[in-house]
Protein backbone atom coordinates (compact mmCIF):
# COMPACT_ATOMS: atom_id res chain seq x y z
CA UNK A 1 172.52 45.16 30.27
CA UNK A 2 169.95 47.65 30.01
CA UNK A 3 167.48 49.12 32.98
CA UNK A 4 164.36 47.30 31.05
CA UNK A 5 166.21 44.20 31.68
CA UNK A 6 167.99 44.64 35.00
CA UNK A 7 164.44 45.81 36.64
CA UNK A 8 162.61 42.17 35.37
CA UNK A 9 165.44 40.55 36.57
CA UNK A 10 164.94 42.48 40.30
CA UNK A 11 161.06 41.34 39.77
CA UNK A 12 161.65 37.85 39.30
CA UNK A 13 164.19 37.88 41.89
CA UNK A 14 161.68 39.43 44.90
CA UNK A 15 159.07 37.26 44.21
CA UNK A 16 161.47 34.38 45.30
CA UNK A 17 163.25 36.66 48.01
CA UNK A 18 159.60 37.06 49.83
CA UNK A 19 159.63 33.44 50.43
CA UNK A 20 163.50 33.92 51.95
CA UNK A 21 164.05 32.30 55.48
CA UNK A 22 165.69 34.22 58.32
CA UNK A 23 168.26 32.23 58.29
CA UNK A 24 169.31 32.54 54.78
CA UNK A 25 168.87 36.56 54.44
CA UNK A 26 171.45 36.62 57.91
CA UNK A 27 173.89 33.95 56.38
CA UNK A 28 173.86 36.79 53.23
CA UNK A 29 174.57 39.39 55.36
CA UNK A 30 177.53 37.66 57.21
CA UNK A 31 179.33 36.82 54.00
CA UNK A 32 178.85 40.43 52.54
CA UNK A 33 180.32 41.82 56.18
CA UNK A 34 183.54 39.60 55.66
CA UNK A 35 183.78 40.17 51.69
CA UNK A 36 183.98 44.09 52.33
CA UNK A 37 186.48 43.15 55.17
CA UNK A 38 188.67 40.91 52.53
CA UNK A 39 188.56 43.35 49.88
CA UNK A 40 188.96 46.57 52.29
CA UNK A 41 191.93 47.74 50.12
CA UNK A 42 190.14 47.32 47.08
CA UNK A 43 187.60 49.75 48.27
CA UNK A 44 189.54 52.28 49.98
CA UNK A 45 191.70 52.81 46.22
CA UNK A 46 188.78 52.96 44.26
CA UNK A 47 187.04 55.67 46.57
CA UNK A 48 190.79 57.00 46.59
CA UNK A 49 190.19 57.53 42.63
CA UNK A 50 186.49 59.09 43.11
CA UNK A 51 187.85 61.86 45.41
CA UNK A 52 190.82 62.76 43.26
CA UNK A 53 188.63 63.19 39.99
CA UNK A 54 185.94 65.10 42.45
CA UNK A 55 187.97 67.29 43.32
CA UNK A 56 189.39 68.20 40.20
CA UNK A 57 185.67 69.12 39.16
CA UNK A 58 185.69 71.29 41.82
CA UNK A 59 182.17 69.47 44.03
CA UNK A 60 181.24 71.31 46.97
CA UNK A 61 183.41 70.83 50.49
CA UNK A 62 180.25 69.01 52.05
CA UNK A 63 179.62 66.88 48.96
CA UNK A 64 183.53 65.69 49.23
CA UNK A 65 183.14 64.84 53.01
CA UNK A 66 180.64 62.70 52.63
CA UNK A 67 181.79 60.75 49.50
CA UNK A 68 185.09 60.02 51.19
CA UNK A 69 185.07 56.03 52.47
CA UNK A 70 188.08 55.09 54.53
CA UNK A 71 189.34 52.23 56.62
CA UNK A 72 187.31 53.64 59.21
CA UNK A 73 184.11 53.48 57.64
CA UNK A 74 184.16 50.33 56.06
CA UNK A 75 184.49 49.08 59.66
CA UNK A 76 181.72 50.85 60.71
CA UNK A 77 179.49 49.76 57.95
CA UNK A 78 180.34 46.14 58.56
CA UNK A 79 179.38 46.48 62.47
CA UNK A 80 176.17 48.14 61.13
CA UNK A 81 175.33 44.79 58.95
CA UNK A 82 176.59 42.74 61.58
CA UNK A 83 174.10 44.78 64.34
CA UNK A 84 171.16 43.97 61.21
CA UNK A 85 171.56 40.05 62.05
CA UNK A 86 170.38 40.31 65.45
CA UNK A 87 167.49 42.33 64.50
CA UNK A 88 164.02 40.56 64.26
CA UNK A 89 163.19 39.55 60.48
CA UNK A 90 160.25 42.08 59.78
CA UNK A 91 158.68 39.86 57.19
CA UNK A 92 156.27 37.16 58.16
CA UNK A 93 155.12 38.74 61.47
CA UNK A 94 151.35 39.08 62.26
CA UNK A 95 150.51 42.33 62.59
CA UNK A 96 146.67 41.54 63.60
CA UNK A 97 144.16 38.51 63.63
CA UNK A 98 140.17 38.37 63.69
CA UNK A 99 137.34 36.13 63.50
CA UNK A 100 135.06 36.39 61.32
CA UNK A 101 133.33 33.31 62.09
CA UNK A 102 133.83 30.16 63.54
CA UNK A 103 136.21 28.51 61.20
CA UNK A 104 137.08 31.28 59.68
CA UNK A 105 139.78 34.15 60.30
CA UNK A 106 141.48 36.90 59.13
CA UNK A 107 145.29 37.61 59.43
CA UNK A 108 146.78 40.73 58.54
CA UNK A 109 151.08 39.99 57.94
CA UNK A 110 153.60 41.46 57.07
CA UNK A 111 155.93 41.01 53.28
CA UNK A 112 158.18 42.47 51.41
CA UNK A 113 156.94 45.61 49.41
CA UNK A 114 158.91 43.99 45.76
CA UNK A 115 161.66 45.83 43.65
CA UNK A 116 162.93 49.26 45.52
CA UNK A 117 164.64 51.53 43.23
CA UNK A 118 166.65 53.91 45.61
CA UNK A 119 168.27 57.36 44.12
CA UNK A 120 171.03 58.40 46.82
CA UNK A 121 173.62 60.92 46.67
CA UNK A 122 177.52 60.81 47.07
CA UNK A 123 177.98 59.34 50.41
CA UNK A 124 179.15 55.08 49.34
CA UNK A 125 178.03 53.66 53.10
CA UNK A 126 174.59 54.67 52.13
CA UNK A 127 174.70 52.04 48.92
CA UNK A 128 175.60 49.25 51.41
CA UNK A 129 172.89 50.17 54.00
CA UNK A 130 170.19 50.20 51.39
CA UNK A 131 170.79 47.23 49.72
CA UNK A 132 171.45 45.14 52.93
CA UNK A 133 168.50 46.92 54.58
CA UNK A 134 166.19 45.53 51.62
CA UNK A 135 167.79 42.41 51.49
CA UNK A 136 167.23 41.30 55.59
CA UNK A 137 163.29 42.88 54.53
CA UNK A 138 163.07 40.58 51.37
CA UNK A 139 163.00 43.27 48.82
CA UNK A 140 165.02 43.21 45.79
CA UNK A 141 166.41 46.54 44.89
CA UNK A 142 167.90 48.70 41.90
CA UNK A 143 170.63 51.71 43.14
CA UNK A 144 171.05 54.83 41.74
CA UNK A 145 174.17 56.67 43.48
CA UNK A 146 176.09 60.18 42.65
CA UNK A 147 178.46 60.03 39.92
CA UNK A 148 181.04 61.43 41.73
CA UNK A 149 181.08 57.43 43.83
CA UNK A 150 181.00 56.20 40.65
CA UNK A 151 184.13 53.37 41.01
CA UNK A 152 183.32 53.14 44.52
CA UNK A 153 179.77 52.62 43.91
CA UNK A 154 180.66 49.92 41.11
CA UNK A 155 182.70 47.77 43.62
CA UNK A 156 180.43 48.00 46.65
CA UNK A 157 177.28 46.82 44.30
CA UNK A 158 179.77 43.95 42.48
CA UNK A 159 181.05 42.51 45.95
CA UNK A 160 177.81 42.83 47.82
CA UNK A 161 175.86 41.05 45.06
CA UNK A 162 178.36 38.41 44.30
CA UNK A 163 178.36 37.92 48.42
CA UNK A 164 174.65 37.76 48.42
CA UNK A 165 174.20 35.41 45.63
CA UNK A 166 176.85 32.88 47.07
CA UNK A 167 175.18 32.84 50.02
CA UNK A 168 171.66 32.17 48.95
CA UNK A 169 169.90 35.31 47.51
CA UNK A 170 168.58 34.68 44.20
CA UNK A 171 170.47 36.01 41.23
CA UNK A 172 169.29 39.92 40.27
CA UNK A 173 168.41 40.81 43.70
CA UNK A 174 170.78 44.09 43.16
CA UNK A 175 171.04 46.33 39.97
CA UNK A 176 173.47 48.77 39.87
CA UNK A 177 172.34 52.17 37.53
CA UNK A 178 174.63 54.89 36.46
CA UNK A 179 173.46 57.15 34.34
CA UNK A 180 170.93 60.02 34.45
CA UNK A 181 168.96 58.01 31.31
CA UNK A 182 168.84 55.17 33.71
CA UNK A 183 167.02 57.37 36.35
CA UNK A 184 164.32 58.90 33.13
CA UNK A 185 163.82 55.32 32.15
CA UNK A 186 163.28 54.18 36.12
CA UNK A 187 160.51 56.64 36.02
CA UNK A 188 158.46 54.13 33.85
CA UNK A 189 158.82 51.15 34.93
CA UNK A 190 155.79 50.73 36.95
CA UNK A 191 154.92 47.23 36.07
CA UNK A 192 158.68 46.02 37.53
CA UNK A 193 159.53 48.85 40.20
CA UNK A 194 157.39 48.93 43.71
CA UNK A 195 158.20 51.87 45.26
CA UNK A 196 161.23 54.60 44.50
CA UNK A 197 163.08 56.50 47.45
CA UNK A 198 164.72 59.60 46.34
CA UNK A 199 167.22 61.40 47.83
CA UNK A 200 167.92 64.96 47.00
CA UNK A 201 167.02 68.28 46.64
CA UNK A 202 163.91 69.38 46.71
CA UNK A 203 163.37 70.13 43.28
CA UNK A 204 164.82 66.87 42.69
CA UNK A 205 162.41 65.24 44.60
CA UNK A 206 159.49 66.80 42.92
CA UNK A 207 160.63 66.27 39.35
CA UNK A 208 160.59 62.57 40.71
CA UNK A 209 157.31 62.63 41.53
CA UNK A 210 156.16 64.65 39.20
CA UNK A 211 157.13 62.03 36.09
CA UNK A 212 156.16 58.69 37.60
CA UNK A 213 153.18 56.85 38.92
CA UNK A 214 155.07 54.36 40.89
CA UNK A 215 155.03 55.87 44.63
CA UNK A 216 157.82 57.82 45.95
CA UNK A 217 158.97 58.01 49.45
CA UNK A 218 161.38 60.08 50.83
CA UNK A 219 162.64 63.73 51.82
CA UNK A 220 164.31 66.89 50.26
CA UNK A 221 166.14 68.84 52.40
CA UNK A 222 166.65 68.86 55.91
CA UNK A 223 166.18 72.05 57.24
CA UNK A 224 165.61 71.14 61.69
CA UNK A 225 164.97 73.69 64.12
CA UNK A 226 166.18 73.97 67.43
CA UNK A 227 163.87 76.31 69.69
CA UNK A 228 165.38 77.40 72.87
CA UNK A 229 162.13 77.74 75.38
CA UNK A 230 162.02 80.43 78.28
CA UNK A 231 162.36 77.22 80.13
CA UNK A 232 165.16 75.77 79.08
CA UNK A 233 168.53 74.92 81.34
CA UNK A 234 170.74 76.95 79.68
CA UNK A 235 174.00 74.76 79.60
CA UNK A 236 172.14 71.88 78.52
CA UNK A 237 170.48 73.71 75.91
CA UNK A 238 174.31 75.08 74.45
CA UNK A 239 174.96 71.55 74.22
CA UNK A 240 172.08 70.86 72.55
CA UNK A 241 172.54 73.46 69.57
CA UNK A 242 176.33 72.93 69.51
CA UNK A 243 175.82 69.06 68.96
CA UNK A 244 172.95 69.63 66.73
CA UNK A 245 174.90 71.90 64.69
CA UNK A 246 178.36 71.37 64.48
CA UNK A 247 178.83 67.02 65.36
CA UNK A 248 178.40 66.24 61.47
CA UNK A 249 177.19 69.16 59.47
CA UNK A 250 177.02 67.74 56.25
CA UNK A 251 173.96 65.52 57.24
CA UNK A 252 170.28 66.22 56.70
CA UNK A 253 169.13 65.75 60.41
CA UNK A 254 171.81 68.74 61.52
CA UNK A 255 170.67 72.06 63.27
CA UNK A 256 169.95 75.27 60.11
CA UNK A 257 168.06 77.13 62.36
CA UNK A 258 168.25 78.35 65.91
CA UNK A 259 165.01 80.30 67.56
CA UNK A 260 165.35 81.49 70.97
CA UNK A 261 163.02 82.49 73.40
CA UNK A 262 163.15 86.23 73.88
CA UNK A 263 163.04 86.55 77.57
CA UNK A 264 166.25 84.34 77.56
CA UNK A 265 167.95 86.06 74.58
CA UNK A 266 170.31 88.61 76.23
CA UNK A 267 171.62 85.82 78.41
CA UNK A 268 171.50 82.78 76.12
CA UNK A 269 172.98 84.42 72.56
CA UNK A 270 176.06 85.62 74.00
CA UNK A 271 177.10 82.00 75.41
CA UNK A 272 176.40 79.91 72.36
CA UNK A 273 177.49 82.40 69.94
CA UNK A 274 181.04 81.81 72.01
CA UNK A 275 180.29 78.00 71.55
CA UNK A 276 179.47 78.01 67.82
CA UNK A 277 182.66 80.28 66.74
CA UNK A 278 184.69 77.84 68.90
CA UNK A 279 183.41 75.55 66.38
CA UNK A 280 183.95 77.68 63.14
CA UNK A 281 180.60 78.63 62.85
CA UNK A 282 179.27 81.42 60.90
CA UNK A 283 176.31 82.89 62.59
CA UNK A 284 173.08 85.21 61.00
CA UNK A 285 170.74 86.60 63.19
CA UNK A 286 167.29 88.91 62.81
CA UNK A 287 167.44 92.00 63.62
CA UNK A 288 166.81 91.18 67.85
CA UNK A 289 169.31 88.98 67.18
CA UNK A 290 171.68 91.59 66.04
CA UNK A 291 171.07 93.84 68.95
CA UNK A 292 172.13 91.23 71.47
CA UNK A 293 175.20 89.70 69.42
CA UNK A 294 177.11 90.59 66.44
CA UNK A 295 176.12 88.63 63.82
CA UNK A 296 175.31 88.55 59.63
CA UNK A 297 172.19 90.01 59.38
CA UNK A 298 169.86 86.96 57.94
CA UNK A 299 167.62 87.38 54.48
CA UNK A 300 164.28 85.80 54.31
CA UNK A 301 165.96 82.78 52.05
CA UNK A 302 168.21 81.90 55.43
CA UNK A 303 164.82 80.87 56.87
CA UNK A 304 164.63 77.72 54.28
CA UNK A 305 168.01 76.96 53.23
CA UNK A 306 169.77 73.75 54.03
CA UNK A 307 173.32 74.52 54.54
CA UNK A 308 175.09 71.72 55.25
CA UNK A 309 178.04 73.41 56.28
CA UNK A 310 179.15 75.65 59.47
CA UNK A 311 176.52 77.99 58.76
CA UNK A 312 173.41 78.86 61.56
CA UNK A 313 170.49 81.17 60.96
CA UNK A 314 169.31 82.47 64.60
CA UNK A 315 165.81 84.01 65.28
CA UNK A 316 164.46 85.35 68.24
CA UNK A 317 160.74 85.02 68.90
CA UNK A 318 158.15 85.80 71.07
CA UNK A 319 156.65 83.02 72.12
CA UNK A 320 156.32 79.28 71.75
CA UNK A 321 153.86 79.31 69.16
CA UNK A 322 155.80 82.19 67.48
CA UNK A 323 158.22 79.38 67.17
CA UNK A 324 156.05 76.11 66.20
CA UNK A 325 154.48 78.73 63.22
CA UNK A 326 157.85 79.60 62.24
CA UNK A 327 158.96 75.97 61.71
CA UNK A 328 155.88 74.58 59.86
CA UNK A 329 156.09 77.23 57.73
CA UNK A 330 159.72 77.13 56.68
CA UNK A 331 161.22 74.01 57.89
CA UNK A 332 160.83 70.63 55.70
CA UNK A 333 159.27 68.50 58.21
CA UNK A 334 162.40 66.63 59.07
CA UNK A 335 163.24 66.98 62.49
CA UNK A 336 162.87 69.68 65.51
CA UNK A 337 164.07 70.04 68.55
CA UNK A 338 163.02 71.59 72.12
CA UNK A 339 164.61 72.27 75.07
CA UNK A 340 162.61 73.06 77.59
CA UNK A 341 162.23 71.84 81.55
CA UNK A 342 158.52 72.36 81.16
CA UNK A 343 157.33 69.21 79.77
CA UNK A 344 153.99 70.21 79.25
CA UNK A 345 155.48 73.04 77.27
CA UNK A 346 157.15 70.31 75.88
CA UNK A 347 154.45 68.38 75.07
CA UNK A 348 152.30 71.14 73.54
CA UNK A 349 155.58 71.85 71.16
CA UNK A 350 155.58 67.81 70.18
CA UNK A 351 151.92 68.15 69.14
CA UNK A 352 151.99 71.50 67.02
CA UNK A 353 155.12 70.82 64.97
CA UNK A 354 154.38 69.03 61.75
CA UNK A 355 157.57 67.26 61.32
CA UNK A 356 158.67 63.14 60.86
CA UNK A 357 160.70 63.76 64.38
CA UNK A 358 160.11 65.82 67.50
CA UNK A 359 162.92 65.56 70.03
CA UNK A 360 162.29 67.00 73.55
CA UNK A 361 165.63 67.96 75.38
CA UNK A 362 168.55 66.08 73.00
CA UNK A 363 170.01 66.66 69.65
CA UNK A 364 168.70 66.50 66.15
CA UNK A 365 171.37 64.32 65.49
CA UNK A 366 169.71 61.48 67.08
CA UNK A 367 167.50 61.07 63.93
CA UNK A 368 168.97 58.35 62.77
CA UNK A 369 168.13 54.88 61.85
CA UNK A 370 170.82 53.20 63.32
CA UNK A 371 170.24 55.41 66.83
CA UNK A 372 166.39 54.38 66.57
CA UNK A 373 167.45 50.69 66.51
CA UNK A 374 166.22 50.58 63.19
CA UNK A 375 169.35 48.51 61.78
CA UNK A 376 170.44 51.63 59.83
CA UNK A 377 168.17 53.44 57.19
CA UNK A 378 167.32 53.59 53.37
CA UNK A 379 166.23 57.18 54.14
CA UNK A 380 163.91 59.55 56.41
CA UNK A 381 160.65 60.32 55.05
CA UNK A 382 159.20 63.32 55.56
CA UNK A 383 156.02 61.67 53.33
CA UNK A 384 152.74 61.14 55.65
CA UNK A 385 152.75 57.29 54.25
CA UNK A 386 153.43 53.92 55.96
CA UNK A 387 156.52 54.95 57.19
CA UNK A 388 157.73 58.25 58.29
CA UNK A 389 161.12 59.46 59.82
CA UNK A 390 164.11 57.27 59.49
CA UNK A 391 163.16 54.08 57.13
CA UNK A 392 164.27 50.97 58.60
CA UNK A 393 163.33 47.56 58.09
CA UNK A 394 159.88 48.17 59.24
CA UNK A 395 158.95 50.65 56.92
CA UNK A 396 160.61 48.37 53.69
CA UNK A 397 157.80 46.00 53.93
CA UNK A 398 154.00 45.93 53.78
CA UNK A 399 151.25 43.95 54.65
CA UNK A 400 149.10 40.97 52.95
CA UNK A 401 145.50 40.24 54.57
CA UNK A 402 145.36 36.26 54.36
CA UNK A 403 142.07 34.37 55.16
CA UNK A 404 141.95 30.93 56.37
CA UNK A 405 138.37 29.32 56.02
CA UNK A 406 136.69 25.88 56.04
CA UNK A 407 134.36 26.18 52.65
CA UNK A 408 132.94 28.72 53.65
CA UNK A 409 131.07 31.09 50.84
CA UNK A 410 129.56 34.70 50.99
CA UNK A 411 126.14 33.08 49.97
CA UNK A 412 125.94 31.77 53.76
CA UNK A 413 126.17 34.96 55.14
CA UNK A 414 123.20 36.76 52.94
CA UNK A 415 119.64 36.30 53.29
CA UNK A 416 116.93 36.06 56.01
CA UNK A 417 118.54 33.40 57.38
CA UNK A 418 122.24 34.09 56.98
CA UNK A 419 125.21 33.28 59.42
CA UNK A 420 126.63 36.09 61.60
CA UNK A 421 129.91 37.83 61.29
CA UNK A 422 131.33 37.84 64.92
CA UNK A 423 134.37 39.64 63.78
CA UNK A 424 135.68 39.08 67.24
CA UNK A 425 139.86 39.92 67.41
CA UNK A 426 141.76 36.82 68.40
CA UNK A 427 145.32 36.52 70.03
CA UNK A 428 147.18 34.07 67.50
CA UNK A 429 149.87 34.14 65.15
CA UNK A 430 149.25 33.36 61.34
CA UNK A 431 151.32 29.82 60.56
């Protein structure tokens, strides 16, 4: 089937989806839970067959890591979906009411934003928390994953449709793509395809943007920051960088840079450079850097790479702002971290840093969907759009402005002796 005709088929399948009960889109998401249970062995062979022919081609050690699926994470993705159900259905909810007039009001609610085409990389648990994200938000949705998930991709997509369907979704909800001509041809296909979330490199990113007028949302790389302040607790800040660094480094919300605070340098750098080599990392510093610890020396490009491996730039700086300039100029407005036990200093950090997330005193790691509550993610967006950060349910739906009237007409309201507008807001639900 080609894209022209799998993306009409998504259309014609949201329009119906938006009308979905609760009840219906959770029943779906049971039944796809228990098929990837049933068919667990299916899954883990075909993955088996990705990573064999992966590595053969020789893709990078991070790449590998995350395409791998095992027993384990099938589990885990099936608590995630299962986790979904109790979350609150974000379509249908009134997000604000007003009177115009008597008789006559104003509801602004929430719906489904249509067909979601979705361009993901090599990691197979993202293709089951996209499409079961837009299904529990009403959305139908076409995938676009790595090549290098290829067989993996092509069962998830076949058993998670088939589930959906069985249960209640209408038929087309999910299109699996799979080639790069697929992805061109997306790119024009504004009169089937709502919004498209890419996920990639930078200049991957832009070239998506760059040949398309349906809106994109999404992020490029993930290079976070964590700033060590003058007053920071010094073991909880170790912690800090050697969790935001080193827990899962092949993720876009883990530690690339670390700036520290020069009057706690000479005591701070030795400590967590012993923490970070216990962990295999390789460290490069500036040049204050270098004349506390030994280190790499680091190159200008250190400053905006995204390593995605046991790799840490360190910087030393002079003050706080030294450091907020430092990360809005090379950082991708992902997510940043201080530790501090000044919360006004804190505070001030929060409010300079242009990025989607601004963590005081914890780990970068904690940008995540999932962590937020969210019911897992179809991305973080780094965009300044409806939705920014991690993209949950919430930000996979829109809104609709409905009016409910009693005959009135605009007529009424013009002239000398024209009704009023109270436009007065009101506590009540649209039904």
């Amino acid at each position: 089937m080609d894209i022209q005709t799998i993306a009409a088929q998504a259309k014609t399948a949201a329009i119906q989806m938006a009308a979905l009960k609760t009840e219906v889109k959770n029943r779906a998401l049971a039944a796809i839970a228990d098929a990837l249970e049933t068919r667990q062995a299916e899954i883990v062979a075909a993955n088996r067959l990705d990573m064999e022919r992966s590595a053969k081609e020789n893709l990078a050690a991070p790449l590998l890591k995350r395409l791998k699926f095992d027993d384990a994470k099938i589990v885990e993705a099936c608590e995630g979906l299962r986790s979904m159900i109790g979350l609150p259905d974000p379509v249908g909810r009134t997000l604000g009411a007003m009177e115009l007039d008597d008789g006559l009001e104003l509801f602004r609610v929430s719906c489904p934003i249509g067909v979601i085409g979705v361009i993901f990389e090599s990691r197979p648990d993202a293709l089951i928390q996209i499409s079961c994200l837009c299904l529990k938000s009403g959305n139908a949705v076409l995938l676009k994953g790595g090549r290098e998930a290829m067989q993996t991709n092509r069962i998830l997509a076949d058993i998670i449709r088939r589930a959906g369907i069985a249960a209640g979704i209408p038929d087309g909800w999910l299109g699996l793509l799979e080639t790069r001509a697929d992805v061109a041809d997306m790119l024009h296909l504004d009169q089937s395809i709502d919004l498209i979330i890419p996920r990639g490199s930078n200049a991957f990113v832009k070239h998506i943007m760059d040949n398309t007028t349906i809106p994109v949302m999404g992020h490029a790389d993930g290079i976070c920051h964590v700033y060590v302040d003058r007053a920071a607790d010094l073991d909880m800040a170790e912690r800090i960088v050697v969790d935001s660094k080193t827990q899962y480094v092949a993720v876009c919300n883990a530690a690339e840079t670390l700036l520290v605070h020069r009057d706690i340098a000479e005591t701070f750098l030795p400590r967590v450079k012993a923490a970070l080599e216990a962990k295999g990392v390789e460290m490069r510093g500036c040049d204050q850097t270098a004349r506390v610890i030994d280190v790499k020396a680091a190159v200008a490009e250190d400053w905006r790479t995204e390593y995605l491996d046991y790799i840490l730039s360190i910087k030393v700086v002079d003050s706080m702002d030294t450091a907020v300039d430092h990360i809005n100029t090379y950082g991708s407005g992902h997510t940043d971290v201080i530790v501090s036990g000044d919360r006004e200093r804190g505070g001030h950090f929060m409010n300079t840093v242009d990025s989607a997330d601004v963590f005081l005193n914890c780990s970068s790691r904690f940008c995540d969907g999932f962590r937020f509550g969210l019911g897992a993610e179809v991305g973080i967006s780094t965009n300044k759009t409806h939705a920014r950060g991690p993209v949950g349910l919430e930000g996979l739906v829109i809104y609709q402005w409905r009016m409910i009237g009693h005959g009135q007409i605009v007529a009424d309201y013009v002239g000398p002796s024209a009704r009023r507008f109270t436009h007065r807001r009101i506590d009540k639900p649209f039904t």
